[in-house]
N, C-alpha and C. Protein backbone atom coordinates (compact mmCIF):
# COMPACT_ATOMS: atom_id res chain seq x y z
N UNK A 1 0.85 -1.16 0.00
CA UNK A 1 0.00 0.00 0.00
C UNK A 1 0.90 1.21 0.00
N UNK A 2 0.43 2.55 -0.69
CA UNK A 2 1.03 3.07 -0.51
C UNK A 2 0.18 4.69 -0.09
N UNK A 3 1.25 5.65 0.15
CA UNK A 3 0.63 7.12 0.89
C UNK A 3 -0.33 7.29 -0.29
N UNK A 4 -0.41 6.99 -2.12
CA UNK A 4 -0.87 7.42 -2.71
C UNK A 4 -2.75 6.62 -2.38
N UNK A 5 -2.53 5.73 -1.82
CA UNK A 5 -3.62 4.49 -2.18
C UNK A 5 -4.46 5.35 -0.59
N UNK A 6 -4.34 5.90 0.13
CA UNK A 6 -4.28 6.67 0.88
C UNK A 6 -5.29 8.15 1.12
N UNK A 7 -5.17 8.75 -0.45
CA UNK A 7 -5.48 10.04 -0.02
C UNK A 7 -6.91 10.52 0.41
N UNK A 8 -6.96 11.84 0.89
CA UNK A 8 -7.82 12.28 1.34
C UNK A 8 -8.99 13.13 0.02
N UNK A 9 -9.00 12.95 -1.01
CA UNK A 9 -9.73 13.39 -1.89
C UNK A 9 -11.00 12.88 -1.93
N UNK A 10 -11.96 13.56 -1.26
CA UNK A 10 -13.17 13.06 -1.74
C UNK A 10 -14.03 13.03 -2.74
N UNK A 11 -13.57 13.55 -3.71
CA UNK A 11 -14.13 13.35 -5.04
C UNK A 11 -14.40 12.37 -5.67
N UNK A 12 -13.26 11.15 -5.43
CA UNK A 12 -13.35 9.85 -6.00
C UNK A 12 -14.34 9.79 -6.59
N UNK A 13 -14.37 9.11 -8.08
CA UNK A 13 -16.04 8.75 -8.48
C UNK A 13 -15.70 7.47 -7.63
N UNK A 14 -17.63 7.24 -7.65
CA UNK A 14 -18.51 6.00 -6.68
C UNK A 14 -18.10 4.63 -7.56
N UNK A 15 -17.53 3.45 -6.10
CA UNK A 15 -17.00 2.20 -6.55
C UNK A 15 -18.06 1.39 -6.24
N UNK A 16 -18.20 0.40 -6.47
CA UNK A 16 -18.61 -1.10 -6.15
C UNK A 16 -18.00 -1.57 -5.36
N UNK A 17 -18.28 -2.11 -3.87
CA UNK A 17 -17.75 -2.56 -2.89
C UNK A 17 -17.98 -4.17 -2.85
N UNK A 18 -17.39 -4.83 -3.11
CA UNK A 18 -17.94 -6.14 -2.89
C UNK A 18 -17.40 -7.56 -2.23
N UNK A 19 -17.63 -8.95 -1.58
CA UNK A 19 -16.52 -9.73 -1.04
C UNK A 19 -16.16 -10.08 -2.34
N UNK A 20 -14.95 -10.78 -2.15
CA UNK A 20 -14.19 -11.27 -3.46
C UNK A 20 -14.70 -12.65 -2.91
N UNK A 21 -14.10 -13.65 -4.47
CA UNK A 21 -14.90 -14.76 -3.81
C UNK A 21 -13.49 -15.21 -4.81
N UNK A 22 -12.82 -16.83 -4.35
CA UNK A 22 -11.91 -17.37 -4.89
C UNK A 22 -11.39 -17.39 -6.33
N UNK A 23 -12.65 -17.33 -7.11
CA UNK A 23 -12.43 -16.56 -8.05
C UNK A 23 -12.17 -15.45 -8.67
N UNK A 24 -11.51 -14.78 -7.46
CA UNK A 24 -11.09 -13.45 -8.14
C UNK A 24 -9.26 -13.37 -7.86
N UNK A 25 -9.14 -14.86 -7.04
CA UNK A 25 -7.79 -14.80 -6.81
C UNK A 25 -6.73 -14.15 -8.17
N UNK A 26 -7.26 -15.07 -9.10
CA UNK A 26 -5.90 -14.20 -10.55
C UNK A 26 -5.54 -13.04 -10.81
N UNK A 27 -7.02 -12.27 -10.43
CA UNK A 27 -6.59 -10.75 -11.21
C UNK A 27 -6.26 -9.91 -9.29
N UNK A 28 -6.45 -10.69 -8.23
CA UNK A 28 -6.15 -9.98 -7.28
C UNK A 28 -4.43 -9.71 -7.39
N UNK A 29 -4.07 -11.20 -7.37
CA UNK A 29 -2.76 -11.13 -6.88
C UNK A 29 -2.07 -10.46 -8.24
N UNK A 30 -1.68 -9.89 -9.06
CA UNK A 30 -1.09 -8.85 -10.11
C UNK A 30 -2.00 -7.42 -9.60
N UNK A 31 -2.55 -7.41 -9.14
CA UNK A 31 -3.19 -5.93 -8.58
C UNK A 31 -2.40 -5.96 -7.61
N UNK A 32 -2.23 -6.77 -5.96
CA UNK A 32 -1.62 -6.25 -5.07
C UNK A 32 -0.14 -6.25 -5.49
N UNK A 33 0.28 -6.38 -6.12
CA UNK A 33 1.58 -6.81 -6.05
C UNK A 33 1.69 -5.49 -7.15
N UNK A 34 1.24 -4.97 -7.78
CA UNK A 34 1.45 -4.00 -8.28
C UNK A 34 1.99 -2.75 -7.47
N UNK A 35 0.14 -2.95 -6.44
CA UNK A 35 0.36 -1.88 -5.58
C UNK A 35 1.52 -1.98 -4.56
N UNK A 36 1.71 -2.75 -4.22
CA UNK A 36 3.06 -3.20 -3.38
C UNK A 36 4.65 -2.76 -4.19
N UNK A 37 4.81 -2.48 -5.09
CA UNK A 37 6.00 -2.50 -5.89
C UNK A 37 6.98 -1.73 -5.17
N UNK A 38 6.33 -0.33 -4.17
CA UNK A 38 7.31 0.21 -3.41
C UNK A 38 8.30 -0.46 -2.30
N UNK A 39 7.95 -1.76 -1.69
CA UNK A 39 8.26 -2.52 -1.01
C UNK A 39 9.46 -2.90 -1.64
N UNK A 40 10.42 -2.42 -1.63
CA UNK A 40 11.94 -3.16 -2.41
C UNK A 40 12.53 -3.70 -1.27
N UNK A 41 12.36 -3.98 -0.21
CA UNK A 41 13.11 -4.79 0.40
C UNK A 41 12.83 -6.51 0.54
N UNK A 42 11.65 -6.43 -0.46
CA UNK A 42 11.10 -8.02 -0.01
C UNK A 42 12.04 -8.93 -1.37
N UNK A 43 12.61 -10.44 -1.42
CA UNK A 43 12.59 -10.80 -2.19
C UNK A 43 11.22 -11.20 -3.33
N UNK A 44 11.14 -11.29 -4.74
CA UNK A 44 9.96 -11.50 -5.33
C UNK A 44 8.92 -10.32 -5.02
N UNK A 45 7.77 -10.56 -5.39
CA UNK A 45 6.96 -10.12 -5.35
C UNK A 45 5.71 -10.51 -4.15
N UNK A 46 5.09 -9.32 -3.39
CA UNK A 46 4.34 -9.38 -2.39
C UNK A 46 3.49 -10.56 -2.24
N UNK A 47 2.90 -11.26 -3.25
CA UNK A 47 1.66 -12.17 -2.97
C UNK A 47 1.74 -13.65 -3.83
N UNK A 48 1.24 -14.09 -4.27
CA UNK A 48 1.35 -15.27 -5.56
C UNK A 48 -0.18 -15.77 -5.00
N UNK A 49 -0.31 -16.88 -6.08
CA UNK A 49 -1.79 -17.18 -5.95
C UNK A 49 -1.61 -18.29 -4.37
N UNK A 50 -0.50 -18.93 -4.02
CA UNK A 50 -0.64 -19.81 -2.86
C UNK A 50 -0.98 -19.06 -1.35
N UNK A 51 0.09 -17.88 -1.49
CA UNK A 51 -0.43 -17.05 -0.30
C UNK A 51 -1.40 -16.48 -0.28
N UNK A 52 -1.99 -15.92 -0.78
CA UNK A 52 -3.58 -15.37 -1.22
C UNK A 52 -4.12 -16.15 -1.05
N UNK A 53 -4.20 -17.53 -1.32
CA UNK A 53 -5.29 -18.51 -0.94
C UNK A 53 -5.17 -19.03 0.32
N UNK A 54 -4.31 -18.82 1.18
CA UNK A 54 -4.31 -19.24 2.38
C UNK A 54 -4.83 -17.86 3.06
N UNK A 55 -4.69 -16.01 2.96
CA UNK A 55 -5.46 -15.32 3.18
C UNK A 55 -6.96 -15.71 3.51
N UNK A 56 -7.33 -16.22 2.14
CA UNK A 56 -9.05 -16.46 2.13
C UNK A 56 -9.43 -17.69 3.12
N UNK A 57 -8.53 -18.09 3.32
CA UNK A 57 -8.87 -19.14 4.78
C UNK A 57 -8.95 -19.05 5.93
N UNK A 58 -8.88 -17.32 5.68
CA UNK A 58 -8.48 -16.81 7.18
C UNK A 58 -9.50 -15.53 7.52
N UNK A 59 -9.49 -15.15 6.18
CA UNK A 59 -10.30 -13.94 6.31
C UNK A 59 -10.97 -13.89 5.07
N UNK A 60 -11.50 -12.87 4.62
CA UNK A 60 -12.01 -12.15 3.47
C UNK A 60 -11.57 -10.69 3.14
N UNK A 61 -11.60 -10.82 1.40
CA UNK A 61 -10.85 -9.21 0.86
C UNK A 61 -12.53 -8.51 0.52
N UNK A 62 -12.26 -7.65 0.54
CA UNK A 62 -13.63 -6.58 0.31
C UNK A 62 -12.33 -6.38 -1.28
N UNK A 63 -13.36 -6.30 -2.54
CA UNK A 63 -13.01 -5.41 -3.74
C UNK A 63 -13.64 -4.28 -4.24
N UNK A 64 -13.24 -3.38 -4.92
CA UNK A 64 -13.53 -1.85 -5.28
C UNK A 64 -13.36 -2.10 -6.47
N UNK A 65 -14.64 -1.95 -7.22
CA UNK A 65 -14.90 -2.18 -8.48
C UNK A 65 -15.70 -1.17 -9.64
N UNK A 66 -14.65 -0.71 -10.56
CA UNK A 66 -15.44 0.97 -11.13
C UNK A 66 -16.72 0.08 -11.78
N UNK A 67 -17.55 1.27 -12.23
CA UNK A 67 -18.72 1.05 -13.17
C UNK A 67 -18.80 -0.28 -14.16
N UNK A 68 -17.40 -0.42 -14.74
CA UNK A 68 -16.77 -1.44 -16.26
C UNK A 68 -16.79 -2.47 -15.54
N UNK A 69 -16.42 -2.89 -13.66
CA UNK A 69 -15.66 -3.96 -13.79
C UNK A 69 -14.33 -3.99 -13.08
N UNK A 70 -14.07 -2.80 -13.44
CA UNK A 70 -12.29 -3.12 -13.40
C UNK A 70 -12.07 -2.98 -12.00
N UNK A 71 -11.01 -4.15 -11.72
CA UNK A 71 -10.99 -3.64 -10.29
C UNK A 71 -10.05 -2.82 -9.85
N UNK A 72 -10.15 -1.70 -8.96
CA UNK A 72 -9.61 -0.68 -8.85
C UNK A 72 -8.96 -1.05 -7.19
N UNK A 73 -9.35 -1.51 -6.40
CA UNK A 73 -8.47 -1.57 -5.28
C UNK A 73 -9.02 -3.05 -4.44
N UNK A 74 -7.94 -3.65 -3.25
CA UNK A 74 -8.42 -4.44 -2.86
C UNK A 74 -8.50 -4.74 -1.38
N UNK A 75 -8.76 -4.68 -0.10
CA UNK A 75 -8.50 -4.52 1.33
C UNK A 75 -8.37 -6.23 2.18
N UNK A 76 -7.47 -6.74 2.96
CA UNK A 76 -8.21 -8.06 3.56
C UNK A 76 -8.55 -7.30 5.07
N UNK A 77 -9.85 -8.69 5.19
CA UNK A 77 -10.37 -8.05 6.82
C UNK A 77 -10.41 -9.42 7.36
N UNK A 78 -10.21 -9.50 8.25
CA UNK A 78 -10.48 -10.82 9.58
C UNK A 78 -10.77 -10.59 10.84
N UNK A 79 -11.47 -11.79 11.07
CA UNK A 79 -11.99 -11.57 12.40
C UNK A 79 -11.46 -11.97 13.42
N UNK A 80 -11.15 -11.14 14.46
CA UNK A 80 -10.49 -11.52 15.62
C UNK A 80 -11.05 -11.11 17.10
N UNK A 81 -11.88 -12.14 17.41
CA UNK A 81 -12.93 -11.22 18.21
C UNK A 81 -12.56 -11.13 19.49
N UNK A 82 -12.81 -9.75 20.13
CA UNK A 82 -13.46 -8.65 19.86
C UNK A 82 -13.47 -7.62 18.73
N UNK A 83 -12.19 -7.61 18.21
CA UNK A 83 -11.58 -7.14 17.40
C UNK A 83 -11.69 -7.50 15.66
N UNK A 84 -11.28 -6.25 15.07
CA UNK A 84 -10.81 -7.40 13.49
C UNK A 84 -9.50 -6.38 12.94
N UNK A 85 -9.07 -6.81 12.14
CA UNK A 85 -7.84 -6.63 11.34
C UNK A 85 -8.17 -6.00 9.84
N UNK A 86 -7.42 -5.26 9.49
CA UNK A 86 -7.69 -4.92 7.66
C UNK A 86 -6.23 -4.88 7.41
N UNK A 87 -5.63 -5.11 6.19
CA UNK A 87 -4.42 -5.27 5.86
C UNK A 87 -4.53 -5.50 4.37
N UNK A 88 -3.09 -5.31 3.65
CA UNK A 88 -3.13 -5.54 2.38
C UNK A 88 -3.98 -4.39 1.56
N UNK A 89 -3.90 -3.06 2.00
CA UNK A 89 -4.69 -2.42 1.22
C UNK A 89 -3.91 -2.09 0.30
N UNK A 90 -4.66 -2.22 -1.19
CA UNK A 90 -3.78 -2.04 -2.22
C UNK A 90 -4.90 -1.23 -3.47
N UNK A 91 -4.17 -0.61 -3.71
CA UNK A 91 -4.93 0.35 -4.79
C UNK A 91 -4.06 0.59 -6.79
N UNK A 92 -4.58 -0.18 -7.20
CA UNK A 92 -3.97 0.02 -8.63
C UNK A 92 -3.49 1.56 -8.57
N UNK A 93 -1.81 1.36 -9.27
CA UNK A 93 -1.04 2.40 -9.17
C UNK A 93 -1.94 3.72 -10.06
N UNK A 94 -2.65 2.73 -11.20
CA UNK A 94 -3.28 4.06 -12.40
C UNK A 94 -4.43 5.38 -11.42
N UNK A 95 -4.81 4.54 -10.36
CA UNK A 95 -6.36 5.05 -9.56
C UNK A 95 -5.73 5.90 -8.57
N UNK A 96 -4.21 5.47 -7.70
CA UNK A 96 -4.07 5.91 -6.49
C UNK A 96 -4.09 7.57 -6.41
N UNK A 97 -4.40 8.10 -5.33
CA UNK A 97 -4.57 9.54 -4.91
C UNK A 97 -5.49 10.09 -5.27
N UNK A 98 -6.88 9.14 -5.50
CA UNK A 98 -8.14 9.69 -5.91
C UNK A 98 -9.36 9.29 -4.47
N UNK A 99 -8.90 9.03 -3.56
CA UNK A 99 -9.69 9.06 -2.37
C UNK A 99 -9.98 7.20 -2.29
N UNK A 100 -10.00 6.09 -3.18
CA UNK A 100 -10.31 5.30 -3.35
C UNK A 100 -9.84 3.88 -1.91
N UNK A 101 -8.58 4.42 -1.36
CA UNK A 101 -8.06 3.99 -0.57
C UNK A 101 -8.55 4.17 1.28
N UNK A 102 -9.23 5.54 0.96
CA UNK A 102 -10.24 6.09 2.17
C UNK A 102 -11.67 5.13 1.96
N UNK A 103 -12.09 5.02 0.43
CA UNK A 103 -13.26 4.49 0.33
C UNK A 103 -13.49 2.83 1.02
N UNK A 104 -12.02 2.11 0.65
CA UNK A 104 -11.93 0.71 0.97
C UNK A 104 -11.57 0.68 2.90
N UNK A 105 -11.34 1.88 2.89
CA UNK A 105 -10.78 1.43 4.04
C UNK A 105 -11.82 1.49 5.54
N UNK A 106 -12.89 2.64 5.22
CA UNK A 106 -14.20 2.75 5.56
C UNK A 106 -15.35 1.77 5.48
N UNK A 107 -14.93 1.21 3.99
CA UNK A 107 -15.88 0.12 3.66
C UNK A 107 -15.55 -1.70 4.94
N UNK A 108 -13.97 -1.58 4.76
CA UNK A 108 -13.34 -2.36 5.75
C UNK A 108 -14.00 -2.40 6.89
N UNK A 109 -14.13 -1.30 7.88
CA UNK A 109 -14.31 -0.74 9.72
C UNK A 109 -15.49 -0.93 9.09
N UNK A 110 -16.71 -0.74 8.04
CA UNK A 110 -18.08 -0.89 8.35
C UNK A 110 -18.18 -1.68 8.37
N UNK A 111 -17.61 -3.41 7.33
CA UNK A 111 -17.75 -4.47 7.91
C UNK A 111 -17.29 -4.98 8.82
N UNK A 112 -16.20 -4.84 9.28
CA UNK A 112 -16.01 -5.78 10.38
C UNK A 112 -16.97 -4.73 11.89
N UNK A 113 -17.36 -3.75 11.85
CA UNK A 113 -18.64 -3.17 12.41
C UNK A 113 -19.69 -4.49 12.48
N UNK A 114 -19.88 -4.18 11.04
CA UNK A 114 -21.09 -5.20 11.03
C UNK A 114 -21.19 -6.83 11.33
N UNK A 115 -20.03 -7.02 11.78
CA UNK A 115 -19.59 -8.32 12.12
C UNK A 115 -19.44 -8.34 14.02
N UNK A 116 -19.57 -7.57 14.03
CA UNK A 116 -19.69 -7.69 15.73
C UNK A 116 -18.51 -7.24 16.35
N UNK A 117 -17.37 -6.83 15.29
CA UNK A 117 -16.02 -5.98 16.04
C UNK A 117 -16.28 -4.68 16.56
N UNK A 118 -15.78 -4.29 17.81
CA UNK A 118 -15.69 -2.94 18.70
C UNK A 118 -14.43 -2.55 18.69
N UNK A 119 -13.07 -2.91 17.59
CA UNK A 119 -12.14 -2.16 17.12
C UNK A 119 -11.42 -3.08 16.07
N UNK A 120 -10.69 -1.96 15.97
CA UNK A 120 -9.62 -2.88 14.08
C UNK A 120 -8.39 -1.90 14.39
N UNK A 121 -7.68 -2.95 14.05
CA UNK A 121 -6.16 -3.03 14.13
C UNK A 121 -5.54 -3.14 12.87
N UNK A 122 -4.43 -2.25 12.58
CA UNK A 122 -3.61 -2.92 11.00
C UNK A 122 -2.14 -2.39 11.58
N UNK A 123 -1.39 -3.17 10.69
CA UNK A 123 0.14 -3.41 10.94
C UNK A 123 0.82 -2.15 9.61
N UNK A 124 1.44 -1.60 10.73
CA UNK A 124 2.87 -0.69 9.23
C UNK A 124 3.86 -1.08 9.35
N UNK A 125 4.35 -1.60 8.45
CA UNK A 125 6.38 -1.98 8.65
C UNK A 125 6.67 -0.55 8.65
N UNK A 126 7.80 -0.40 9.59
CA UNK A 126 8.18 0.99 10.25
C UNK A 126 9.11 1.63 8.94
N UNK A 127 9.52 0.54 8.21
CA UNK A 127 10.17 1.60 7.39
C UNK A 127 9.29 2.64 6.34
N UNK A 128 7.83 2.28 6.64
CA UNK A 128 6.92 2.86 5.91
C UNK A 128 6.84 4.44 6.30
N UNK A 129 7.75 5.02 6.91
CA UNK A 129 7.49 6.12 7.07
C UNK A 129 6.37 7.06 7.35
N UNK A 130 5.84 7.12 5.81
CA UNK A 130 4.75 8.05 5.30
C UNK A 130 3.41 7.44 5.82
N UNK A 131 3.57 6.35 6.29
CA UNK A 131 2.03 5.55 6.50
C UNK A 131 1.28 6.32 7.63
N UNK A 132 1.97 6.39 8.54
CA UNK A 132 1.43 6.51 9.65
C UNK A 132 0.62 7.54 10.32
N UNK A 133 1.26 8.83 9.65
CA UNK A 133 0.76 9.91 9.48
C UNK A 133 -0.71 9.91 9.06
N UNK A 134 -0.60 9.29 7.76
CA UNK A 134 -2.06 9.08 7.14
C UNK A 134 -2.85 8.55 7.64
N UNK A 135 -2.76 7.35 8.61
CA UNK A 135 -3.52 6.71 9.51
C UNK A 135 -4.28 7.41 10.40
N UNK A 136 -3.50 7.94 11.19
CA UNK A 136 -3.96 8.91 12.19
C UNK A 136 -4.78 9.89 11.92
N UNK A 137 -4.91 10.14 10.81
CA UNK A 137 -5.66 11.17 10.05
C UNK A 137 -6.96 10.71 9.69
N UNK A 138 -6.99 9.48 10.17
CA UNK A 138 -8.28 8.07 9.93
C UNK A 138 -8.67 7.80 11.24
N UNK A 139 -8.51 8.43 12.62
CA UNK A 139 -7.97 8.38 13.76
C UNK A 139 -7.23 7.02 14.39
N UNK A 140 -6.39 6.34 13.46
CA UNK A 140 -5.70 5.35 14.25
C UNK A 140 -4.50 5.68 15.12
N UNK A 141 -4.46 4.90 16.15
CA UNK A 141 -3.26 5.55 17.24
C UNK A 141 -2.11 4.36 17.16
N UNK A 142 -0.82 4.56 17.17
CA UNK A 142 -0.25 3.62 17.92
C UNK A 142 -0.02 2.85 19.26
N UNK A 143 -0.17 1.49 19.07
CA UNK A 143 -0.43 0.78 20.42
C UNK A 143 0.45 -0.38 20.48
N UNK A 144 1.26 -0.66 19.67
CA UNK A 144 2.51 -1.62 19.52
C UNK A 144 3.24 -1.61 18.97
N UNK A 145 4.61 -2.24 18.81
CA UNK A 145 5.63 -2.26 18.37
C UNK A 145 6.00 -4.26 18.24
N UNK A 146 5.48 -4.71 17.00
CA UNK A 146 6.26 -6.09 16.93
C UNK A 146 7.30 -6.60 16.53
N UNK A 147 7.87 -7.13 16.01
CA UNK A 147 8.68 -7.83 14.97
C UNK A 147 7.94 -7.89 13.70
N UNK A 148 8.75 -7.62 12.48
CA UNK A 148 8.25 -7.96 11.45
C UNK A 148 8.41 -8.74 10.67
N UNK A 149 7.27 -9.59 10.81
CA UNK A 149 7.13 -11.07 9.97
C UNK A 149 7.20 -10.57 8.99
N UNK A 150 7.68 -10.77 7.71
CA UNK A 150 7.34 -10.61 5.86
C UNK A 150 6.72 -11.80 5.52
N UNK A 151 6.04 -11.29 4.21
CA UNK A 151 5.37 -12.55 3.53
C UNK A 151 6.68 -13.59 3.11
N UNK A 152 7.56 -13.39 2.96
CA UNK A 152 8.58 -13.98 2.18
C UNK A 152 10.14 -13.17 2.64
N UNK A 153 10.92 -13.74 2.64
CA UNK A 153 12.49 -13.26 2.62
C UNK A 153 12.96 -11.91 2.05
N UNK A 154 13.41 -11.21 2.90
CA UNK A 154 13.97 -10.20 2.61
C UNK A 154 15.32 -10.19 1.56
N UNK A 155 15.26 -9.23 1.18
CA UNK A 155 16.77 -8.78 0.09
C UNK A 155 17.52 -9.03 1.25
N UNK A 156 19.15 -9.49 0.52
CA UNK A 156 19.88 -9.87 1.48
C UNK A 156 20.43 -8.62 1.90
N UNK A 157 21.35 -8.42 3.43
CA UNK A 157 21.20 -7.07 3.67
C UNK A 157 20.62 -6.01 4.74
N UNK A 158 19.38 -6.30 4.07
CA UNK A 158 18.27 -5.63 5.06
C UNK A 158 18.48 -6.11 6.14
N UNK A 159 17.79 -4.81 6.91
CA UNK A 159 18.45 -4.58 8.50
C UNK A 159 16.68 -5.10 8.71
N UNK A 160 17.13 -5.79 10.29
CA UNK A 160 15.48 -6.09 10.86
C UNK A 160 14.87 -4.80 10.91
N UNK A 161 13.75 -4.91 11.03
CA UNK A 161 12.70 -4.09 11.20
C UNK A 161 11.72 -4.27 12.17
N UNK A 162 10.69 -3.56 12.32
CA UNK A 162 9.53 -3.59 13.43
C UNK A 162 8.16 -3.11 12.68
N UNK A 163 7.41 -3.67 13.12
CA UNK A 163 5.94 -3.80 12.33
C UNK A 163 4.80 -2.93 13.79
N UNK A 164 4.47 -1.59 12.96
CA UNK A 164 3.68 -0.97 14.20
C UNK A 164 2.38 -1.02 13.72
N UNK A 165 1.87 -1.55 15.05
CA UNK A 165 0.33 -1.76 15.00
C UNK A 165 -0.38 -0.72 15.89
N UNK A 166 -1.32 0.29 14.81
CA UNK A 166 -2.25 0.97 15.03
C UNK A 166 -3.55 0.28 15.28
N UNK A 167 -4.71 0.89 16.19
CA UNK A 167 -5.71 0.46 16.07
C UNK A 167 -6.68 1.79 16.06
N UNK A 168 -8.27 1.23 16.26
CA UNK A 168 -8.83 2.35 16.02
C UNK A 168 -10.27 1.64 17.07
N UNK A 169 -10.98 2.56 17.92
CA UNK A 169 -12.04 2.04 18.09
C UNK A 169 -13.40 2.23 16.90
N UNK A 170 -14.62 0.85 16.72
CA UNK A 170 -15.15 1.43 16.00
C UNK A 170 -16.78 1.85 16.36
């Protein structure tokens, strides 16, 4: 995800919010991994169809879908009760900084709302800098400091890192 997938523009034209259903695994994973491209410290690429399918075993992605079809961004949410999680927000690089990333991410906290969660939590790898700011601006606070698991192996090199987890009541 990035600060662009992020912004505060409310203009966005109106998406289609919808669950993804296993069949949307193909065109997900080349969308997140798109949106992920800033991530240069990971070896490969962010997702493939095996990890994504173990996602959907865990949780569900909400998709953002223009007028045509196309899908324009993608969020995962899980349930962790009391609580739930959103992660993986990813917004096609062509769409980002059009509010679309506020839209998924609202759409996220209303479902897991509607699922019986009384807060949501998401993880920033700290080298994300720019993230966090933006969060807070969503009112998420910081409330931890973990280790950061990656989907996959880092470039060789890379220095450890720490994965900060904001939450938000909802």
């Amino acid at each position: 995800m990035t600060d662009e997938a992020l912004s505060d523009n409310k203009s966005a034209p109106p998406l289609r919010i919808r669950l993804a259903t296993v069949a949307d695994i193909p065109r997900l994973v080349p969308s997140i991994n798109a949106a992920f491209l800033v991530e240069t410290f990971l070896e490969g690429t962010r997702t493939d169809i095996d990890r994504l399918s173990a996602y959907f075993r865990k949780g569900e992605f909400l998709l953002a879908e223009d007028a045509s079809g196309q899908l324009i961004g993608s969020i995962y949410t899980e349930l962790r009760p009391p609580r739930g999680y959103l992660g993986m927000l990813a917004i096609a690089p062509a769409h980002q900084r059009a509010g679309h990333g506020r839209t998924l991410m609202l759409a996220g906290e209303d479902y897991l709302r509607g699922k019986g969660c009384n807060a949501v939590d998401i993880c920033v790898i700290a080298w994300r800098t720019e993230l966090p700011p933006i969060y807070r601006r969503f009112g998420y606070v910081e409330t931890a400091l973990e280790d950061f698991q990656p989907s996959q192996r880092l470039k060789p090199g890379t220095p450890p890192c720490q994965s900060i987890i904001m939450s938000k009541p909802l």
